[in-house]
C-alpha atoms as a PDB file:
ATOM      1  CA  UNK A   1       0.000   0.000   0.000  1.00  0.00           C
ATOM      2  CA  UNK A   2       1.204   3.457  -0.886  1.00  0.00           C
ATOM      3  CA  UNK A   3       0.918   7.024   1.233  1.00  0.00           C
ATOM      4  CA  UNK A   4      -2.425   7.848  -0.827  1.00  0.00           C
ATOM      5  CA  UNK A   5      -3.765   4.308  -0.384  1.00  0.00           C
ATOM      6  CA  UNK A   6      -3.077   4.523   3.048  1.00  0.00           C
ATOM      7  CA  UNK A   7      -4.914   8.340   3.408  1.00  0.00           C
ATOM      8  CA  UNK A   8      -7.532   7.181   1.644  1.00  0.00           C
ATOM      9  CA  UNK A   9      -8.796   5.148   4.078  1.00  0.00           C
ATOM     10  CA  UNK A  10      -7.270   7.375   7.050  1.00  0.00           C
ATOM     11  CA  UNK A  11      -7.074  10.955   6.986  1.00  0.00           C
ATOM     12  CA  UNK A  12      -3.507  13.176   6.734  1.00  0.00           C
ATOM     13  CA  UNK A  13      -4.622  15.204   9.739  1.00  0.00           C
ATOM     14  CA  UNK A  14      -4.140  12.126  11.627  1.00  0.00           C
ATOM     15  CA  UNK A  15      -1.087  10.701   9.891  1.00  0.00           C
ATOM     16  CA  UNK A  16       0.463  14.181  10.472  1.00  0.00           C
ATOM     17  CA  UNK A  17      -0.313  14.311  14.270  1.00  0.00           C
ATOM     18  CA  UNK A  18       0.855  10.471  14.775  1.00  0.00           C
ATOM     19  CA  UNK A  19       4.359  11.496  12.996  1.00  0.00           C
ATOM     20  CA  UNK A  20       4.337  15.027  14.276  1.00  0.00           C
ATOM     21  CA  UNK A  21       4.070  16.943  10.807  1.00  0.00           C
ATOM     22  CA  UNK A  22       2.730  19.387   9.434  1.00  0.00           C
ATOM     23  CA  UNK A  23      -0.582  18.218   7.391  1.00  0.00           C
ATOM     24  CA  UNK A  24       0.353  20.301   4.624  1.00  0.00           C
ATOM     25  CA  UNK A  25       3.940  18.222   4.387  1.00  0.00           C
ATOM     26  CA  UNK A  26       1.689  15.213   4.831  1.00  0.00           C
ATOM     27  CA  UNK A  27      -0.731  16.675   1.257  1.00  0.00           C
ATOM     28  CA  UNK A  28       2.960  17.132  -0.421  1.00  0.00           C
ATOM     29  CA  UNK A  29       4.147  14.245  -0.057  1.00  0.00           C
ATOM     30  CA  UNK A  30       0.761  12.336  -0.782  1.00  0.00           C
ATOM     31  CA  UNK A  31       0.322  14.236  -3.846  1.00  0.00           C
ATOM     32  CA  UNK A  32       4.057  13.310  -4.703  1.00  0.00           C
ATOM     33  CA  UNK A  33       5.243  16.822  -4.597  1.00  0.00           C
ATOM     34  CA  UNK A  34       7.932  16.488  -2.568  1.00  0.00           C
ATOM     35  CA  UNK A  35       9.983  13.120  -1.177  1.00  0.00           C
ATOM     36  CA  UNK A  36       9.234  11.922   2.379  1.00  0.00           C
ATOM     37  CA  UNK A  37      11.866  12.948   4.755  1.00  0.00           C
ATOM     38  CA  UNK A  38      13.948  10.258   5.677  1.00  0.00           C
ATOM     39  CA  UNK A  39      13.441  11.428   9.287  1.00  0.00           C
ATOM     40  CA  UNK A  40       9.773  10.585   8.849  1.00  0.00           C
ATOM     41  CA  UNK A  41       9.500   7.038   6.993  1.00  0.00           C
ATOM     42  CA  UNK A  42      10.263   4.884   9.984  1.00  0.00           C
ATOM     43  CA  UNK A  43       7.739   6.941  12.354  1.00  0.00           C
ATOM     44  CA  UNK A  44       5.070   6.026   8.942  1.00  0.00           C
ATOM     45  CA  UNK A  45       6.064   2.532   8.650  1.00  0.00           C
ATOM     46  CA  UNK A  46       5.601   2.141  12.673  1.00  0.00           C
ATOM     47  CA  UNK A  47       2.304   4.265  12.975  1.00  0.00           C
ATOM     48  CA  UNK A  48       0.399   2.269   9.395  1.00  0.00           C
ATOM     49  CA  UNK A  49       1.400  -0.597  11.560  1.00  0.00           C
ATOM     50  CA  UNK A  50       3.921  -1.954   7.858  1.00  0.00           C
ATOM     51  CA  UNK A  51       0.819  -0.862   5.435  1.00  0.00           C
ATOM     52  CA  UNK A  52       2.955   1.687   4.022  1.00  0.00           C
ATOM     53  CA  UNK A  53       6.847   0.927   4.320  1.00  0.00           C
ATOM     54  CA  UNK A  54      10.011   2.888   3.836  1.00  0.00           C
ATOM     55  CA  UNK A  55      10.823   1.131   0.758  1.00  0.00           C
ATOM     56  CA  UNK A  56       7.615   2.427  -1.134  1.00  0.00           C
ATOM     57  CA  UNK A  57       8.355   5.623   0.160  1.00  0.00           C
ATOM     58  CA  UNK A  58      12.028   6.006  -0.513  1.00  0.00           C
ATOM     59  CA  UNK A  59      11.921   3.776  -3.529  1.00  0.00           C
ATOM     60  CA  UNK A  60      15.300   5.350  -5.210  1.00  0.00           C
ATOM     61  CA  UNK A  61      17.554   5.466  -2.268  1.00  0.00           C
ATOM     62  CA  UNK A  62      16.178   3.832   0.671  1.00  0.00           C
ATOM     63  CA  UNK A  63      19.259   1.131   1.282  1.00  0.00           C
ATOM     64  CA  UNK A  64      21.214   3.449   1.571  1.00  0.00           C
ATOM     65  CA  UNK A  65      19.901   5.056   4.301  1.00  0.00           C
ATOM     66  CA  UNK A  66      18.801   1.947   5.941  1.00  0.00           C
ATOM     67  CA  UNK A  67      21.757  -0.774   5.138  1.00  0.00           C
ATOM     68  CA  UNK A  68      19.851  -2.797   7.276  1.00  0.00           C
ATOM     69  CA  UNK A  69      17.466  -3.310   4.253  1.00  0.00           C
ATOM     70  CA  UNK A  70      18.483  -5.142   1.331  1.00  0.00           C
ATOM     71  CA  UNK A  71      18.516  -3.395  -1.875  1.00  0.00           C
ATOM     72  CA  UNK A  72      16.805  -4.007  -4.826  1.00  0.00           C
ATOM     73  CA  UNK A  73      18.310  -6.088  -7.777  1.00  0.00           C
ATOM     74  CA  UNK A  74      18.988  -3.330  -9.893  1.00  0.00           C
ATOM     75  CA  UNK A  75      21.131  -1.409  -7.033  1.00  0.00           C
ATOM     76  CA  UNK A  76      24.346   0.213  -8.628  1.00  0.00           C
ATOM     77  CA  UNK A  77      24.092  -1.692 -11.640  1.00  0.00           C
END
């Protein structure tokens, strides 16, 4: 499940106040105007209890932030 999916069924307001963000950072990065924060993807993974993980939300770099993650296939190749 994806950030929209997920605030589809539950609203931003609430996302925002379980991660501590601002709802309008929450709309941005729903609407896929701007990245997630790193700082913020573990704090969504944890509250959407794994619904929404920080692979789909850092999809281009997230093993590199997390090397506890393995990353994808097509890593550096």
């Amino acid at each position: 499940m994806n950030l929209k999916e997920y605030t589809d069924k539950h609203t931003q307001i609430a996302l925002a106040k379980s991660i501590e963000a601002a709802p309008s950072f929450v709309n941005q990065w729903v609407k896929g105007d701007r990245p997630v924060p790193a700082m913020y993807c573990v704090a969504i993974e944890r509250v959407t209890g794994g619904q929404v993980t920080r692979q789909e939300l850092r999809p281009d770099d997230f093993w590199l932030i997390w090397p506890d993650l393995p990353a994808p296939a097509t890593a550096g190749a």
